[in-house]
N, C-alpha and C. Protein backbone atom coordinates (compact mmCIF):
# COMPACT_ATOMS: atom_id res chain seq x y z
N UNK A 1 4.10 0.24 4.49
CA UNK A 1 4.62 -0.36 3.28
C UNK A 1 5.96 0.23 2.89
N UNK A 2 6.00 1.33 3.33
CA UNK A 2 7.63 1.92 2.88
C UNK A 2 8.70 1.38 3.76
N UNK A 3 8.51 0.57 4.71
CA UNK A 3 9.59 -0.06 5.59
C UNK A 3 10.21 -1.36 4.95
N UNK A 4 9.60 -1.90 3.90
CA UNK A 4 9.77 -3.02 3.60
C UNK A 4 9.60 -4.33 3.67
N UNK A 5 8.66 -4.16 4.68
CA UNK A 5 7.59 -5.42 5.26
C UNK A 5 7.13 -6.28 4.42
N UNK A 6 6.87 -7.49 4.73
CA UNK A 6 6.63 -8.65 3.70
C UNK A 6 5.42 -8.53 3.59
N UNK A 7 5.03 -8.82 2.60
CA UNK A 7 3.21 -8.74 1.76
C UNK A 7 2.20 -9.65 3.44
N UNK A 8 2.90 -10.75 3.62
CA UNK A 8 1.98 -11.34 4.70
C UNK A 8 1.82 -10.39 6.23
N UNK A 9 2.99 -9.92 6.51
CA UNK A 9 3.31 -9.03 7.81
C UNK A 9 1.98 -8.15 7.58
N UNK A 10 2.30 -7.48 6.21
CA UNK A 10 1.24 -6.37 5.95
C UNK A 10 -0.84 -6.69 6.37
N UNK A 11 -0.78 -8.16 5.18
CA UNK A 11 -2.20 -8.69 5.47
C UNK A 11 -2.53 -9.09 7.45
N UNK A 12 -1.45 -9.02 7.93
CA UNK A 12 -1.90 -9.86 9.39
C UNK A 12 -1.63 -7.89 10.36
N UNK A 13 -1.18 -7.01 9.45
CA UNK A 13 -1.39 -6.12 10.13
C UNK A 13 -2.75 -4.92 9.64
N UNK A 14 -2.84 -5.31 8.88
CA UNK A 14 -4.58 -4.72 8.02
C UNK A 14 -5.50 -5.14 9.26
N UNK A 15 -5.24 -6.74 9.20
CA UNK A 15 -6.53 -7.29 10.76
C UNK A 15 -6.57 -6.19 11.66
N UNK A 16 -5.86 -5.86 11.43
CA UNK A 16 -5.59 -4.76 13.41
C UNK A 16 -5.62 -3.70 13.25
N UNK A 17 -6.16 -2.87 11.54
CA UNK A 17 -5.95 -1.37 11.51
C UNK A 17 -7.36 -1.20 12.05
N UNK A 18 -7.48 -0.04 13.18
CA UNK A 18 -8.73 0.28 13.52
C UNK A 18 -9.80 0.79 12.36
N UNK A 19 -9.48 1.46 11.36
CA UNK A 19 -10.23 2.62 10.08
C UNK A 19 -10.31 1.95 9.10
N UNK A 20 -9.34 0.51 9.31
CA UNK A 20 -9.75 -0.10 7.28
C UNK A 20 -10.80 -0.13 7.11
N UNK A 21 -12.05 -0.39 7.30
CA UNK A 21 -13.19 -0.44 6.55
C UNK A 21 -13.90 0.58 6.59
N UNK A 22 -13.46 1.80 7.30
CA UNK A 22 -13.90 3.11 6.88
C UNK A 22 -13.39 3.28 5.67
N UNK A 23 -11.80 3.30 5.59
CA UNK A 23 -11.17 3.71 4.68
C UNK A 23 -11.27 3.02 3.18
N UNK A 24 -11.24 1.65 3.17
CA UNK A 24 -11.86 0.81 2.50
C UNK A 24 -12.62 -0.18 2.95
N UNK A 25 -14.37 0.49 2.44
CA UNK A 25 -15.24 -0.43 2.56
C UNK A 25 -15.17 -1.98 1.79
N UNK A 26 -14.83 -1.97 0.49
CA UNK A 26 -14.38 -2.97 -0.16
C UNK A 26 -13.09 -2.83 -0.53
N UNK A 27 -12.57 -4.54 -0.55
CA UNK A 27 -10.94 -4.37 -0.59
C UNK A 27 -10.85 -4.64 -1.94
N UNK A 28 -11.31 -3.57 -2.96
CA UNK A 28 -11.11 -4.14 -4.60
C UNK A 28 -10.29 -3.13 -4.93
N UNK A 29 -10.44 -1.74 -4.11
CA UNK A 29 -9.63 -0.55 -3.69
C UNK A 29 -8.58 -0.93 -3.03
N UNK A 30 -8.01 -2.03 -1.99
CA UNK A 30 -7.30 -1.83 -1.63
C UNK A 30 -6.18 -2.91 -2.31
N UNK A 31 -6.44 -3.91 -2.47
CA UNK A 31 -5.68 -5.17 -2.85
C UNK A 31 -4.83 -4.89 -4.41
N UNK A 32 -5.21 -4.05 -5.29
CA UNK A 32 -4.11 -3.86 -6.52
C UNK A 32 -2.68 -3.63 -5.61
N UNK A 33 -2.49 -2.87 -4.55
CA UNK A 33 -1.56 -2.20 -3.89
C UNK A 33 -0.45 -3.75 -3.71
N UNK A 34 -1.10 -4.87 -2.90
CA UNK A 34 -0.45 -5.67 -2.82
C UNK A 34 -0.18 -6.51 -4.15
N UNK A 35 -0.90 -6.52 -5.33
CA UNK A 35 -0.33 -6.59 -6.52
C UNK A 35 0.88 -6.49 -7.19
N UNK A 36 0.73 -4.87 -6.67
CA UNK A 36 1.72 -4.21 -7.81
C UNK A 36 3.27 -4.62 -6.48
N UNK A 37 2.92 -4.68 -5.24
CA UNK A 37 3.73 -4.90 -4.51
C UNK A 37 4.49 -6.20 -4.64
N UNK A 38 3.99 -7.45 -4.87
CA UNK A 38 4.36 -8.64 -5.47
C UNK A 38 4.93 -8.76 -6.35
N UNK A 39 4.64 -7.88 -7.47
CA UNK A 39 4.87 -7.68 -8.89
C UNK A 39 6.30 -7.15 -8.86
N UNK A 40 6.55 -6.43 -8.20
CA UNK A 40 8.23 -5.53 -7.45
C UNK A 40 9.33 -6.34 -7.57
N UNK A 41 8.89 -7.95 -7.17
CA UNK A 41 9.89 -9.07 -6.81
C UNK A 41 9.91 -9.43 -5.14
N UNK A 42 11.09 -9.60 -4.69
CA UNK A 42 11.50 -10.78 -3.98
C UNK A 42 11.28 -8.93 -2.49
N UNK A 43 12.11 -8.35 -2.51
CA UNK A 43 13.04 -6.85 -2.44
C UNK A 43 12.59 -5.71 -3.09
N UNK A 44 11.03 -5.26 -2.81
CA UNK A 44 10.68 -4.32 -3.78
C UNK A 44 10.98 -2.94 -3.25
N UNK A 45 10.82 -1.58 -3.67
CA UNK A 45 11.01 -0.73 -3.22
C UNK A 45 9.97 -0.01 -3.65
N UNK A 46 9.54 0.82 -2.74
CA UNK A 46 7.95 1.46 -2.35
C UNK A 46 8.77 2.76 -2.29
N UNK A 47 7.88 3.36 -3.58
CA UNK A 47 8.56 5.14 -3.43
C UNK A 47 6.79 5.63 -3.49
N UNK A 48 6.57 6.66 -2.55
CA UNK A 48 5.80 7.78 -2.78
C UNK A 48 5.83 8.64 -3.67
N UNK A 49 5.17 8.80 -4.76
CA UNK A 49 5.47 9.89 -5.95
C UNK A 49 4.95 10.91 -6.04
N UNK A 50 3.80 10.44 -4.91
CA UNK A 50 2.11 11.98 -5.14
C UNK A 50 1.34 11.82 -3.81
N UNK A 51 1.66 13.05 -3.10
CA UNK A 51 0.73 13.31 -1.72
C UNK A 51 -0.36 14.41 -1.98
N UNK A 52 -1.37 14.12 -1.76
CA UNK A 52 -2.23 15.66 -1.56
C UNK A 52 -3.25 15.30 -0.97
N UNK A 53 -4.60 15.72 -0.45
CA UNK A 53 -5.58 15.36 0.65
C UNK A 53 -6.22 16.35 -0.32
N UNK A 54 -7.63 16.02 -0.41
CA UNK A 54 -9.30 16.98 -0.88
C UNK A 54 -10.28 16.93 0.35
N UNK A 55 -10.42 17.91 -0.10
CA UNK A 55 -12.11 17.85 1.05
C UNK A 55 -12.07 17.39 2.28
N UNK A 56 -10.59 17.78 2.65
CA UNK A 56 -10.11 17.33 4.61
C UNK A 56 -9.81 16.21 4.56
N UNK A 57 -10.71 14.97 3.88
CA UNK A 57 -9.98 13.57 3.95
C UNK A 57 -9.65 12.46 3.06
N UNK A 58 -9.78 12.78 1.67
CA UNK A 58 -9.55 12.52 0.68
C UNK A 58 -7.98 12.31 0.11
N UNK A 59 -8.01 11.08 0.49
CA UNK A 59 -6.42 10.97 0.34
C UNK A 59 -5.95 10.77 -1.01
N UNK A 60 -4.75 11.29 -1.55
CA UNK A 60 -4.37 10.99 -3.53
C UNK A 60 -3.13 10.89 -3.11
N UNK A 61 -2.62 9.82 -3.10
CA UNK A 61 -1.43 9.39 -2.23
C UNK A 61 -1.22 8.43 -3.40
N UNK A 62 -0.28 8.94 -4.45
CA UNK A 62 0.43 7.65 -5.01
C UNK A 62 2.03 6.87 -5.09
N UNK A 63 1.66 5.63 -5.25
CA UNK A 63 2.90 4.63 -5.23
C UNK A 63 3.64 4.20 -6.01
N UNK A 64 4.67 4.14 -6.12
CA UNK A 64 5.71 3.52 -7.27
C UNK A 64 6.20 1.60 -6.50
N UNK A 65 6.41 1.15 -6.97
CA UNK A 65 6.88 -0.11 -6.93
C UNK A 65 7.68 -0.95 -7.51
N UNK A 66 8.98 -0.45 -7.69
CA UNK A 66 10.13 -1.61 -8.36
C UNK A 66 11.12 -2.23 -7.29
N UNK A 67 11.76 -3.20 -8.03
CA UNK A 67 12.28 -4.64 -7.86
C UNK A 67 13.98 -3.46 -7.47
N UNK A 68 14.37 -3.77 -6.68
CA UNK A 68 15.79 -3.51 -6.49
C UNK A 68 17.02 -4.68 -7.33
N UNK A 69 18.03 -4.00 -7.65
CA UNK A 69 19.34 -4.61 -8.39
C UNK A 69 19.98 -5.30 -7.67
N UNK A 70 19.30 -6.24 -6.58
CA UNK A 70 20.06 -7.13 -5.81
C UNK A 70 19.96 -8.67 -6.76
């Protein structure tokens, strides 16, 4: 998502992640992401704000999402 990939690129590359449904068993966890990603505009920009890992695999990985001044 930080490359700038279009919301559809992303859904037709989810099909093919080997761990999504480890990672998310239900996509009610995963789908705000493409939300707030839509929500960005046309040209959004995906900043990382918060990395840290718990308990070896516990990911707290958060996202920012605004619209660029184009």
């Amino acid at each position: 998502m930080l490359t700038g990939d279009h919301p559809a690129t992303l859904a037709t590359e989810l099909k093919q992640a080997p761990h999504l449904t480890s990672a998310h068993p239900t996509l009610e966890h995963l789908m705000p992401l493409f939300v707030a990603l839509g929500a960005a505009g046309s040209c959004p920009v995906v900043e990382r704000i918060h990395k840290s890992h718990d308990y070896g695999s516990l990911n707290l990985s958060a996202y920012r999402f605004h619209a660029t001044n184009r």
